[in-house]
C-alpha atoms as a PDB file:
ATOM      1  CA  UNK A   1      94.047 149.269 212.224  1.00  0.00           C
ATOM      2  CA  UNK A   2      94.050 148.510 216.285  1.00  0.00           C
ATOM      3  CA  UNK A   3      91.632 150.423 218.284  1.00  0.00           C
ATOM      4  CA  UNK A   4      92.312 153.872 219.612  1.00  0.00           C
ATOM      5  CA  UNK A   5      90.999 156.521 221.779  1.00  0.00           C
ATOM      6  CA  UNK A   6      90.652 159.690 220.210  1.00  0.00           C
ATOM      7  CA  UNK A   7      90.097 163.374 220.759  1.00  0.00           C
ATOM      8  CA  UNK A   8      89.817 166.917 219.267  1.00  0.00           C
ATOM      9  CA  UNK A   9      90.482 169.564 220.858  1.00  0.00           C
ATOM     10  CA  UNK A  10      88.509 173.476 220.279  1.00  0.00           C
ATOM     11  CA  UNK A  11      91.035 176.412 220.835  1.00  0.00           C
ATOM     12  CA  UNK A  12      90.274 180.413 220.264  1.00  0.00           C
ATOM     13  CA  UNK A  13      93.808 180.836 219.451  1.00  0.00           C
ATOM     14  CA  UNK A  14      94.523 184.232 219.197  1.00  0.00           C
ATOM     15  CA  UNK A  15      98.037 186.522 218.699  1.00  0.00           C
ATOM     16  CA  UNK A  16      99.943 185.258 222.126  1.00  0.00           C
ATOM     17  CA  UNK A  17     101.733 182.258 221.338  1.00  0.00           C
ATOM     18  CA  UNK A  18     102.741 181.650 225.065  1.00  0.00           C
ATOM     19  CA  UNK A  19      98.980 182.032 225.900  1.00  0.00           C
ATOM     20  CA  UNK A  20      97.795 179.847 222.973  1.00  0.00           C
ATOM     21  CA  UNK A  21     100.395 177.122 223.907  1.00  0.00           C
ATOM     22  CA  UNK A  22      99.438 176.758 227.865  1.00  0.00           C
ATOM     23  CA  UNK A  23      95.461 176.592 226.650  1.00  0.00           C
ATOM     24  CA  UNK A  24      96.853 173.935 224.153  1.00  0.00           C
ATOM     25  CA  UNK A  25      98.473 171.829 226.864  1.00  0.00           C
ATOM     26  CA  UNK A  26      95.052 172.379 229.169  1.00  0.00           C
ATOM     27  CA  UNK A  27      93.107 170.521 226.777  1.00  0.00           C
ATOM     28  CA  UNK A  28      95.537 167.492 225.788  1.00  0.00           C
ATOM     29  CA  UNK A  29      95.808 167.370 229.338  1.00  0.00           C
ATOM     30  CA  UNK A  30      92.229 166.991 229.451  1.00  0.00           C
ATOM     31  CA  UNK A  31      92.183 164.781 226.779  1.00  0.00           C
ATOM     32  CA  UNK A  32      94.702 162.462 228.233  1.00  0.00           C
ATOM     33  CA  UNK A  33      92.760 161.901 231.544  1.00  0.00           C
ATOM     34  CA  UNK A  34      89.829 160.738 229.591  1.00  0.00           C
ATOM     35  CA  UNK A  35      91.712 158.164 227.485  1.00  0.00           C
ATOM     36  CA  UNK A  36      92.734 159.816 224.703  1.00  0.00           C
ATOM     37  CA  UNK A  37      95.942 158.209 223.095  1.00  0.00           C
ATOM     38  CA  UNK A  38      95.274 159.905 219.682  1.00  0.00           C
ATOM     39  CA  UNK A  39      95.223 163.786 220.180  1.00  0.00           C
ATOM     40  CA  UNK A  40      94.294 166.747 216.926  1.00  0.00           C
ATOM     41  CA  UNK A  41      95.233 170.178 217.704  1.00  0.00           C
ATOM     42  CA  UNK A  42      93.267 172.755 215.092  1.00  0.00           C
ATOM     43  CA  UNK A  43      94.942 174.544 212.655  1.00  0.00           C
ATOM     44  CA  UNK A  44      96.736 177.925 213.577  1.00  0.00           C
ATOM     45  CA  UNK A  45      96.807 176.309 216.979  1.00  0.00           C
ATOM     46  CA  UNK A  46      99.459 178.273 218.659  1.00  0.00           C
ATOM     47  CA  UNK A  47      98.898 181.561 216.953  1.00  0.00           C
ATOM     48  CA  UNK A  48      96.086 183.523 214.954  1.00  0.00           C
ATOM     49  CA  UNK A  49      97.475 186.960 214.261  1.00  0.00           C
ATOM     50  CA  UNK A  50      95.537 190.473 213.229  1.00  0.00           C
ATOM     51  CA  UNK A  51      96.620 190.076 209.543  1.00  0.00           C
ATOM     52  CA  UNK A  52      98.057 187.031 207.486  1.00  0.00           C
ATOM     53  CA  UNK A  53     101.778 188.535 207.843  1.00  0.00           C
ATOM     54  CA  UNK A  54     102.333 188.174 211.507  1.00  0.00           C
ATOM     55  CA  UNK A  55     102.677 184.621 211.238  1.00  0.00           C
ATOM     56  CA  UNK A  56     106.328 185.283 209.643  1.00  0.00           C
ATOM     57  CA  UNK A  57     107.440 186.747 212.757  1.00  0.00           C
ATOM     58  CA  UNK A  58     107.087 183.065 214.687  1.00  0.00           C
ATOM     59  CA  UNK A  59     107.566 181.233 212.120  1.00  0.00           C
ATOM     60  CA  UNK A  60     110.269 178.453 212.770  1.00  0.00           C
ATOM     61  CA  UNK A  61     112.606 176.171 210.919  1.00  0.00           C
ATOM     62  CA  UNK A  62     112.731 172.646 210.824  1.00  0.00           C
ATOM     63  CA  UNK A  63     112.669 170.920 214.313  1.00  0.00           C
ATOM     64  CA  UNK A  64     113.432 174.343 215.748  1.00  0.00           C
ATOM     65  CA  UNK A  65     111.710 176.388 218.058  1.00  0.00           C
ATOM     66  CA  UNK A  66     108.578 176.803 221.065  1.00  0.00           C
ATOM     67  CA  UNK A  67     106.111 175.906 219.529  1.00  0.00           C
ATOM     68  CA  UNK A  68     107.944 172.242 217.970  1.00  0.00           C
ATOM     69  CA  UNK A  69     109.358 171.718 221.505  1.00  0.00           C
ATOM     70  CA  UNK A  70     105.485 172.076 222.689  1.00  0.00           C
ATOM     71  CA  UNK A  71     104.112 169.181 220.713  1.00  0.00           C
ATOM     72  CA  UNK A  72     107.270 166.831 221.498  1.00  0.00           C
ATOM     73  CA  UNK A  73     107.376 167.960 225.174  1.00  0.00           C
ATOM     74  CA  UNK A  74     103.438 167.347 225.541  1.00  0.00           C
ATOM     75  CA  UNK A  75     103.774 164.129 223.695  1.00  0.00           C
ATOM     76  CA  UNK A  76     106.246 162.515 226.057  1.00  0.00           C
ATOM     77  CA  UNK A  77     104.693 164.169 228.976  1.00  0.00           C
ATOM     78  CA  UNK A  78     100.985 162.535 228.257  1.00  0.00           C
ATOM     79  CA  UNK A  79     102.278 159.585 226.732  1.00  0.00           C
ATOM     80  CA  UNK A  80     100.053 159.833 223.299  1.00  0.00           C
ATOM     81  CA  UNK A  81     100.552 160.578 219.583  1.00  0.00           C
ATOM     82  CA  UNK A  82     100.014 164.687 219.362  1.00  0.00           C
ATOM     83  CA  UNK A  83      98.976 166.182 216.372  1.00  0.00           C
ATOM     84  CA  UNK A  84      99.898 169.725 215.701  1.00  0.00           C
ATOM     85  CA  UNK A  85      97.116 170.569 213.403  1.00  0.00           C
ATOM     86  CA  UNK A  86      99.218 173.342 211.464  1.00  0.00           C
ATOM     87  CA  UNK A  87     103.028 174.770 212.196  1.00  0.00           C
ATOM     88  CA  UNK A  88     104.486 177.569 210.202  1.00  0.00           C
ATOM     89  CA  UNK A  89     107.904 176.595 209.415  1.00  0.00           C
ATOM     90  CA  UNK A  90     110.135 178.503 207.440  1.00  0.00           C
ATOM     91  CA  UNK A  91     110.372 177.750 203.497  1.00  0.00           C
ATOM     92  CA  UNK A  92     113.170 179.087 200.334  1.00  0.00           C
ATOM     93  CA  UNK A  93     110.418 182.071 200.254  1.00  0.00           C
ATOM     94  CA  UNK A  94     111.591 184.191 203.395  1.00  0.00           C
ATOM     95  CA  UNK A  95     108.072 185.961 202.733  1.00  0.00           C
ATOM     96  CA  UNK A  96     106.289 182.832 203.172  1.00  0.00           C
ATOM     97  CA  UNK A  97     105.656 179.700 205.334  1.00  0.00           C
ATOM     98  CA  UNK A  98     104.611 176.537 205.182  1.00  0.00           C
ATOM     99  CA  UNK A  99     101.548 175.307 207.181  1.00  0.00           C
ATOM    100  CA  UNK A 100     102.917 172.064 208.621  1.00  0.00           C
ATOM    101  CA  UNK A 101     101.160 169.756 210.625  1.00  0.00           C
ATOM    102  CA  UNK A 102     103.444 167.228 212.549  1.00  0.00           C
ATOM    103  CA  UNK A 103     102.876 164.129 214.304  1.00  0.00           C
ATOM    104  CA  UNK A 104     104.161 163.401 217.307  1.00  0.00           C
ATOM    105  CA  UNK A 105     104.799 160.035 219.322  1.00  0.00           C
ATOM    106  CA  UNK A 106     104.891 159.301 222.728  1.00  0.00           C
ATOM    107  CA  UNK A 107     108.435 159.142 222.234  1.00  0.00           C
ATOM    108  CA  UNK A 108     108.319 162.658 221.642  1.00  0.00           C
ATOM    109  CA  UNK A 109     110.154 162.103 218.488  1.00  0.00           C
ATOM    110  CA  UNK A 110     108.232 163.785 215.925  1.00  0.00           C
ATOM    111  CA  UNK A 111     106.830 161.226 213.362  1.00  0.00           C
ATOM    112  CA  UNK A 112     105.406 162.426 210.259  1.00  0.00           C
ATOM    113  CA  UNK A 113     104.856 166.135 208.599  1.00  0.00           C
ATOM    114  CA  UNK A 114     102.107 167.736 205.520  1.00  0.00           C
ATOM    115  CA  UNK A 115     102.414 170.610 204.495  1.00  0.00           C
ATOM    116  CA  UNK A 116      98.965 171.846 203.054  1.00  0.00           C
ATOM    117  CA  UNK A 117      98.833 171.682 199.958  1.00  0.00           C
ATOM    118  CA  UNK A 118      95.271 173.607 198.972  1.00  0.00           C
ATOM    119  CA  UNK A 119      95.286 177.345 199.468  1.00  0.00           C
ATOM    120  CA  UNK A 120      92.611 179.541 200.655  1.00  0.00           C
ATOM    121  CA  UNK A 121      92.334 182.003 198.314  1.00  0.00           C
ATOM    122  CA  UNK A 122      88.541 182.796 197.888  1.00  0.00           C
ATOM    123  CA  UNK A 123      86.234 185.564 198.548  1.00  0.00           C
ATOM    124  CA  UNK A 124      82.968 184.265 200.242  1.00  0.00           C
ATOM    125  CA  UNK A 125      79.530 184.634 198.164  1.00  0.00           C
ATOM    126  CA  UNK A 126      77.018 187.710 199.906  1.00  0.00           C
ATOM    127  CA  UNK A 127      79.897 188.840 202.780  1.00  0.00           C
ATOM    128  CA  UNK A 128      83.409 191.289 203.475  1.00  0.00           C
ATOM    129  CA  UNK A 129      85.561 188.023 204.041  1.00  0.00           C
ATOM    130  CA  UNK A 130      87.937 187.526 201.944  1.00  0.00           C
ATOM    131  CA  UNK A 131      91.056 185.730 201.794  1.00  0.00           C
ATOM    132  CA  UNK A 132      94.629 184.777 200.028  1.00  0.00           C
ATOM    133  CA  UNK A 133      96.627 182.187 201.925  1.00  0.00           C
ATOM    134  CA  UNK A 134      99.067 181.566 199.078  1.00  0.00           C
ATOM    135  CA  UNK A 135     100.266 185.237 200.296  1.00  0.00           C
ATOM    136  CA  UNK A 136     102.088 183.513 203.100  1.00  0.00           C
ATOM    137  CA  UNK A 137     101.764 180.751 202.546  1.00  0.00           C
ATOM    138  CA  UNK A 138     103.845 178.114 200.478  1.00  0.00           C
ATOM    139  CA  UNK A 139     102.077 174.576 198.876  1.00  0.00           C
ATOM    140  CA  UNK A 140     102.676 171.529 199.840  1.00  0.00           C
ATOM    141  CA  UNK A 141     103.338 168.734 197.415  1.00  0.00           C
ATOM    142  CA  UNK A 142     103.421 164.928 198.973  1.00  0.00           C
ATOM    143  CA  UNK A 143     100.057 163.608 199.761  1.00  0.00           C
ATOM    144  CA  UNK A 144      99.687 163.689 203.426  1.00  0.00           C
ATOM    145  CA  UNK A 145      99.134 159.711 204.921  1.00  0.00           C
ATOM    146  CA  UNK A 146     101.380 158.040 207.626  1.00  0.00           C
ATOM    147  CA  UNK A 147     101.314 154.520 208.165  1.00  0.00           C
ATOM    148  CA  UNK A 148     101.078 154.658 212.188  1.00  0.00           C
ATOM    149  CA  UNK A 149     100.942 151.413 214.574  1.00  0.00           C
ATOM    150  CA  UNK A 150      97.080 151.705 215.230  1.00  0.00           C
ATOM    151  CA  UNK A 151      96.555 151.971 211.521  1.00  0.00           C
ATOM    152  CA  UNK A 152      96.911 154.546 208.119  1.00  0.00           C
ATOM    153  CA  UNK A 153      96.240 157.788 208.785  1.00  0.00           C
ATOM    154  CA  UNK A 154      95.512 160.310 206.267  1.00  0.00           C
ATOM    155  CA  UNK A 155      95.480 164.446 206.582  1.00  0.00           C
ATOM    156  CA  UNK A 156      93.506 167.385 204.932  1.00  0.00           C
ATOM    157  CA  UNK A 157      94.012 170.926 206.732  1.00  0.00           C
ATOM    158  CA  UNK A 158      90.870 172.394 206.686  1.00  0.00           C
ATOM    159  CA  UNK A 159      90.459 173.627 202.870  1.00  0.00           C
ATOM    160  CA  UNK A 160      91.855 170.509 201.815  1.00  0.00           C
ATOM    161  CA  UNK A 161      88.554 168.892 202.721  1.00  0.00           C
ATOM    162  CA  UNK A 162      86.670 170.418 199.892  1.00  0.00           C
ATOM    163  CA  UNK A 163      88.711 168.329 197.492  1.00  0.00           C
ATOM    164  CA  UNK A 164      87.248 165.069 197.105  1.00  0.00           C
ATOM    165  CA  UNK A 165      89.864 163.390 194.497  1.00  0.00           C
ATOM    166  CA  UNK A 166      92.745 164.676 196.764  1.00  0.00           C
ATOM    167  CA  UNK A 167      90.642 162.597 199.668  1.00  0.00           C
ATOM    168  CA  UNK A 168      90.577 159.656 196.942  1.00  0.00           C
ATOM    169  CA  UNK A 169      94.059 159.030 196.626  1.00  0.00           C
ATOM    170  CA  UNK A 170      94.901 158.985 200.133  1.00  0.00           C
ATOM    171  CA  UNK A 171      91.441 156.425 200.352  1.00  0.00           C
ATOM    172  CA  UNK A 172      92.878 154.283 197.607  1.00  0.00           C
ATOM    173  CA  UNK A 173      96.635 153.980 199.742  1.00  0.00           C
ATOM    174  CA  UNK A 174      94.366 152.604 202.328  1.00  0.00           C
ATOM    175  CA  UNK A 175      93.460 155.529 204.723  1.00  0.00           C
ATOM    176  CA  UNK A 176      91.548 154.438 207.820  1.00  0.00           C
ATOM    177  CA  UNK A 177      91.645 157.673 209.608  1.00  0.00           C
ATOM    178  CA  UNK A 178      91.158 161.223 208.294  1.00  0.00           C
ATOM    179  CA  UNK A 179      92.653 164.069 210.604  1.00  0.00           C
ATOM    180  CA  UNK A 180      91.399 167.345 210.169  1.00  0.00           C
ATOM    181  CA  UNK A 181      92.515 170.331 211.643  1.00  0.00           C
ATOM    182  CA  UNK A 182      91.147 173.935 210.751  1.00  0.00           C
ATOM    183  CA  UNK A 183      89.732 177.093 211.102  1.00  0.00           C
ATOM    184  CA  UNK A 184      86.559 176.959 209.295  1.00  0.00           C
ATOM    185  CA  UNK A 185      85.459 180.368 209.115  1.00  0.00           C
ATOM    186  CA  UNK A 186      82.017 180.775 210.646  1.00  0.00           C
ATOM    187  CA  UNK A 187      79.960 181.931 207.473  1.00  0.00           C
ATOM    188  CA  UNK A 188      81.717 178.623 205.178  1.00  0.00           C
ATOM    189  CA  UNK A 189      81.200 176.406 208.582  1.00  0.00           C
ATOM    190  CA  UNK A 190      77.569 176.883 208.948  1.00  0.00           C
ATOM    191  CA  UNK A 191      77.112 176.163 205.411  1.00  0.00           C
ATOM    192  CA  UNK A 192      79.366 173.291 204.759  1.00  0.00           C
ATOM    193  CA  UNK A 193      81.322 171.946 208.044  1.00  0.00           C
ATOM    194  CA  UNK A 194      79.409 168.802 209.134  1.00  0.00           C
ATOM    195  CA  UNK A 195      78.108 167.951 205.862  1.00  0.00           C
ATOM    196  CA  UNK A 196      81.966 167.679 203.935  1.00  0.00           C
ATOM    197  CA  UNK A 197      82.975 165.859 207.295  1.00  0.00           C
ATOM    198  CA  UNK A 198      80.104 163.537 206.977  1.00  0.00           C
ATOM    199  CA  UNK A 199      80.652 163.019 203.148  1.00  0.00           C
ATOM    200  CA  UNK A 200      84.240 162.368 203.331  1.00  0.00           C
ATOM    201  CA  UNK A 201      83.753 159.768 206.221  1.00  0.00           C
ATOM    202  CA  UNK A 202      80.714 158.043 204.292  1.00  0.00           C
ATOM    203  CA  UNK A 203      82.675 158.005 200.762  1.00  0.00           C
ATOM    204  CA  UNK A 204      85.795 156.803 202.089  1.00  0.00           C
ATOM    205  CA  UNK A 205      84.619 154.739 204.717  1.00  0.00           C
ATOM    206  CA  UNK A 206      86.847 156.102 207.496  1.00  0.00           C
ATOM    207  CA  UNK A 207      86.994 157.677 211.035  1.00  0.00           C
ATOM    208  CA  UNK A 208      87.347 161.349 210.540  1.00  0.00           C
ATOM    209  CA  UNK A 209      88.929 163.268 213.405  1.00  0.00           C
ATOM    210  CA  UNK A 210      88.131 167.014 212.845  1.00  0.00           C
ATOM    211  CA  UNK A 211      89.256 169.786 215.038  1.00  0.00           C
ATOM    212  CA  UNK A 212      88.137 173.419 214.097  1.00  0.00           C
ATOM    213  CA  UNK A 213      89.027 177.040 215.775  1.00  0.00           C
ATOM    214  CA  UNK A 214      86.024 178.626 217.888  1.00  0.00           C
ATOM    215  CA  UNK A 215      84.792 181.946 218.450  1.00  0.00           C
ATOM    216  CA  UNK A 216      86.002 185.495 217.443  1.00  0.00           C
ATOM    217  CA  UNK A 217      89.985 185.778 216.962  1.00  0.00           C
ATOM    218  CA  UNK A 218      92.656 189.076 216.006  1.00  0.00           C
ATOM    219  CA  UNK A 219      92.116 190.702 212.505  1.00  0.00           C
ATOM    220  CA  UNK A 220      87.221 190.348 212.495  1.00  0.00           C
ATOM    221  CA  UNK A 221      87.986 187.051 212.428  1.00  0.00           C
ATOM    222  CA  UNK A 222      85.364 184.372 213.100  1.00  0.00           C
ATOM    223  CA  UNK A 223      85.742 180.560 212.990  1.00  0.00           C
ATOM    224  CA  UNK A 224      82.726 177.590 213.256  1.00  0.00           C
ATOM    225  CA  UNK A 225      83.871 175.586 216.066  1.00  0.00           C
ATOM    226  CA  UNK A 226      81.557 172.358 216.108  1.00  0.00           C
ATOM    227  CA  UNK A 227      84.506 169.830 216.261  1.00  0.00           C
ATOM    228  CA  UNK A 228      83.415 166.537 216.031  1.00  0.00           C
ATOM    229  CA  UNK A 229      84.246 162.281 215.798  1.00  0.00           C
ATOM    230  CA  UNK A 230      82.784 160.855 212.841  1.00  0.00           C
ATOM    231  CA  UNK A 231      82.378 156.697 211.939  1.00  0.00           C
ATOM    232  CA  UNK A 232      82.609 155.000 208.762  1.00  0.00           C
ATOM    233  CA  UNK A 233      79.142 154.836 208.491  1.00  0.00           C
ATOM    234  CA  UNK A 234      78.747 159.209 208.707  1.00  0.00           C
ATOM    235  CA  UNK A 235      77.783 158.570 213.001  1.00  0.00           C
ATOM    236  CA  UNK A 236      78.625 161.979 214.728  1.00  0.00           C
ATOM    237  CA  UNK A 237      80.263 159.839 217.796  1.00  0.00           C
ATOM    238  CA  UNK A 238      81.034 162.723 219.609  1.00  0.00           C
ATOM    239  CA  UNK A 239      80.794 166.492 218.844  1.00  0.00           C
ATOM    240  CA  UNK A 240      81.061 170.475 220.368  1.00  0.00           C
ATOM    241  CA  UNK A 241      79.307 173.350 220.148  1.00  0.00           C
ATOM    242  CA  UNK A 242      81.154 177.007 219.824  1.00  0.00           C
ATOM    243  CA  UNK A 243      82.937 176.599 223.328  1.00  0.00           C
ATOM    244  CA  UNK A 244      86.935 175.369 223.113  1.00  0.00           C
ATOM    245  CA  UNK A 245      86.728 172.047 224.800  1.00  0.00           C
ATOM    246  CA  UNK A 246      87.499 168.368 224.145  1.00  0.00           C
ATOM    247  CA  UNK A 247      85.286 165.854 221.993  1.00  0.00           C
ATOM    248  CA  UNK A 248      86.896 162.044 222.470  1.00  0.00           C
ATOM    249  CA  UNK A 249      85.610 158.640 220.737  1.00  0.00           C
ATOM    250  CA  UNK A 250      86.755 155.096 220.050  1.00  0.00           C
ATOM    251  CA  UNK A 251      87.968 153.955 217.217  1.00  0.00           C
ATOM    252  CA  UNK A 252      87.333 150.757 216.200  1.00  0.00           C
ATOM    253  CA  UNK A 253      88.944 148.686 213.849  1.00  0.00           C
ATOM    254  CA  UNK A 254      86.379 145.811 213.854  1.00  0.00           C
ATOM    255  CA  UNK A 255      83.360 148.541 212.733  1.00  0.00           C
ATOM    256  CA  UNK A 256      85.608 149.504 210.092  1.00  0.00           C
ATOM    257  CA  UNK A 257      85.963 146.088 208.877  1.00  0.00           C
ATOM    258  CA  UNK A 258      82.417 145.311 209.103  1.00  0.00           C
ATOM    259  CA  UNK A 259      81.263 148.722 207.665  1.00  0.00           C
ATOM    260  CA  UNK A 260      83.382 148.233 204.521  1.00  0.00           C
ATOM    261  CA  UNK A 261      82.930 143.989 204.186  1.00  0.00           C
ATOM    262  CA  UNK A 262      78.942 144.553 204.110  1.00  0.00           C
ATOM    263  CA  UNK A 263      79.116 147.710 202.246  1.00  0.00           C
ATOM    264  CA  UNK A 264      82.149 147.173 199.727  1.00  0.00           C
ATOM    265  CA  UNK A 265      81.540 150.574 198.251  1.00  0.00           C
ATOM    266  CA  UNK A 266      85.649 151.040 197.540  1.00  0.00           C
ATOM    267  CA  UNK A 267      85.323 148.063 195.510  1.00  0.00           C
ATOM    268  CA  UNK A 268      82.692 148.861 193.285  1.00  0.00           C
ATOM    269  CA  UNK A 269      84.313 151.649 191.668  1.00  0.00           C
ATOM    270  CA  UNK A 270      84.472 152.212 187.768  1.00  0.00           C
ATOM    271  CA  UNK A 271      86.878 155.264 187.312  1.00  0.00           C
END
């Protein structure tokens, strides 16, 4: 791993892609002037629509389309590896998508794509919400890790977090850094948001780089916000509140090192 500057960034995305795009490029902009070289875009980034089917109407193929020619534009632009925390790009089901999220280098080449491979499909305890992503939405199937020049970077899109063993395997292919883009809804992300973050940094000793949605959206939706920067050792490094803003932090490789050489946790396993 070399060291890195990273940042998150907190969108309200709503159902104006054009809208949710410039606000995108506001904050990596932002992000870039503080030293960010390492940039996360939440999920649903460019568009949150009133119900789960609007999303086929901008969906896109492969390295096709606005919202792809964003994130390699703004890449090149800025000079950093962009993250576009999730993409819907066309699959065989014409009903469905797949929620992509692609890396981008400073090339403006894109890099690496996941598609997310657990499905919200849940109804939350004592509440109205309810949800079925595998509606629209197709699974993924690789794991989702990239070896990158400043180190092995793994990603879970937001419900993928709750999965430790899928977390495990990336951990045991020697993940360093944990991206995670969402949109934590606000009822799951008061209950659970910092303290899955917190165990998923602590258990796999790893940066975790988390950006969530914000704020009320189309469709009574309502997502956490609280995007944060996380160390090896569980330290919040840097964090938000429920505004959409920018949270940036160092990476550093030698903490890492030292985190996991006095604490050899990963070696101490028995299954």
């Amino acid at each position: 791993m070399q060291e890195i500057t990273a940042a998150a960034v907190q969108m309200n995305s709503n159902d104006d892609l054009r809208a949710n795009l410039c606000q995108a490029g506001r904050w990596v902009a932002e992000a870039a002037a503080r030293g960010a070289r390492l940039v996360l875009l939440p999920e649903n980034f460019a568009f949150m629509g009133r119900t789960d089917t609007d999303k086929l109407a901008i969906m896109e193929d492969e390295g096709v389309g606005p919202i792809q020619d964003f994130l390699a534009e703004t890449a090149y632009r800025h000079n950093l590896w962009l993250v576009g925390g999730s993409v819907p790009l066309s699959c065989e089901d014409p009903g469905k998508v797949r929620a992509a999220c692609l890396i981008y280098s400073p090339s403006g080449q894109r890099y690496y794509r996941y598609d997310k491979i657990h499905l919200f499909d849940v109804d939350l305890p004592d509440s109205h919400e309810s949800y079925r992503e595998s509606d629209t939405i197709a699974s993924g199937q690789p794991l989702g890790l990239v070896n990158t020049p400043f180190g092995k970077v793994g990603i879970a899109i937001c419900y993928d977090i709750r999965f430790p063993e899928y977390l495990r395997r990336l951990s045991e292919q020697g993940m360093e850094i944990l991206l995670v883009p969402a949109a934590f809804t606000a009822t799951t992300g008061t209950a659970h948001w910092e303290i899955l973050l917190r165990a998923r940094a602590i258990e796999n000793q790893c940066y975790v780089v988390a950006a969530d949605q914000t704020g009320h959206h189309p469709g009574d939706r309502h997502t956490y916000g609280h995007s944060m920067i996380i160390d090896p050792w569980g330290k919040v490094l840097d964090r938000l509140g429920e505004e959409p803003g920018v949270c940036c932090a160092r990476l550093d490789p030698d903490h890492l090192e030292r985190v996991r050489r006095a604490f050899p946790v990963l070696h101490h396993r028995r299954f």
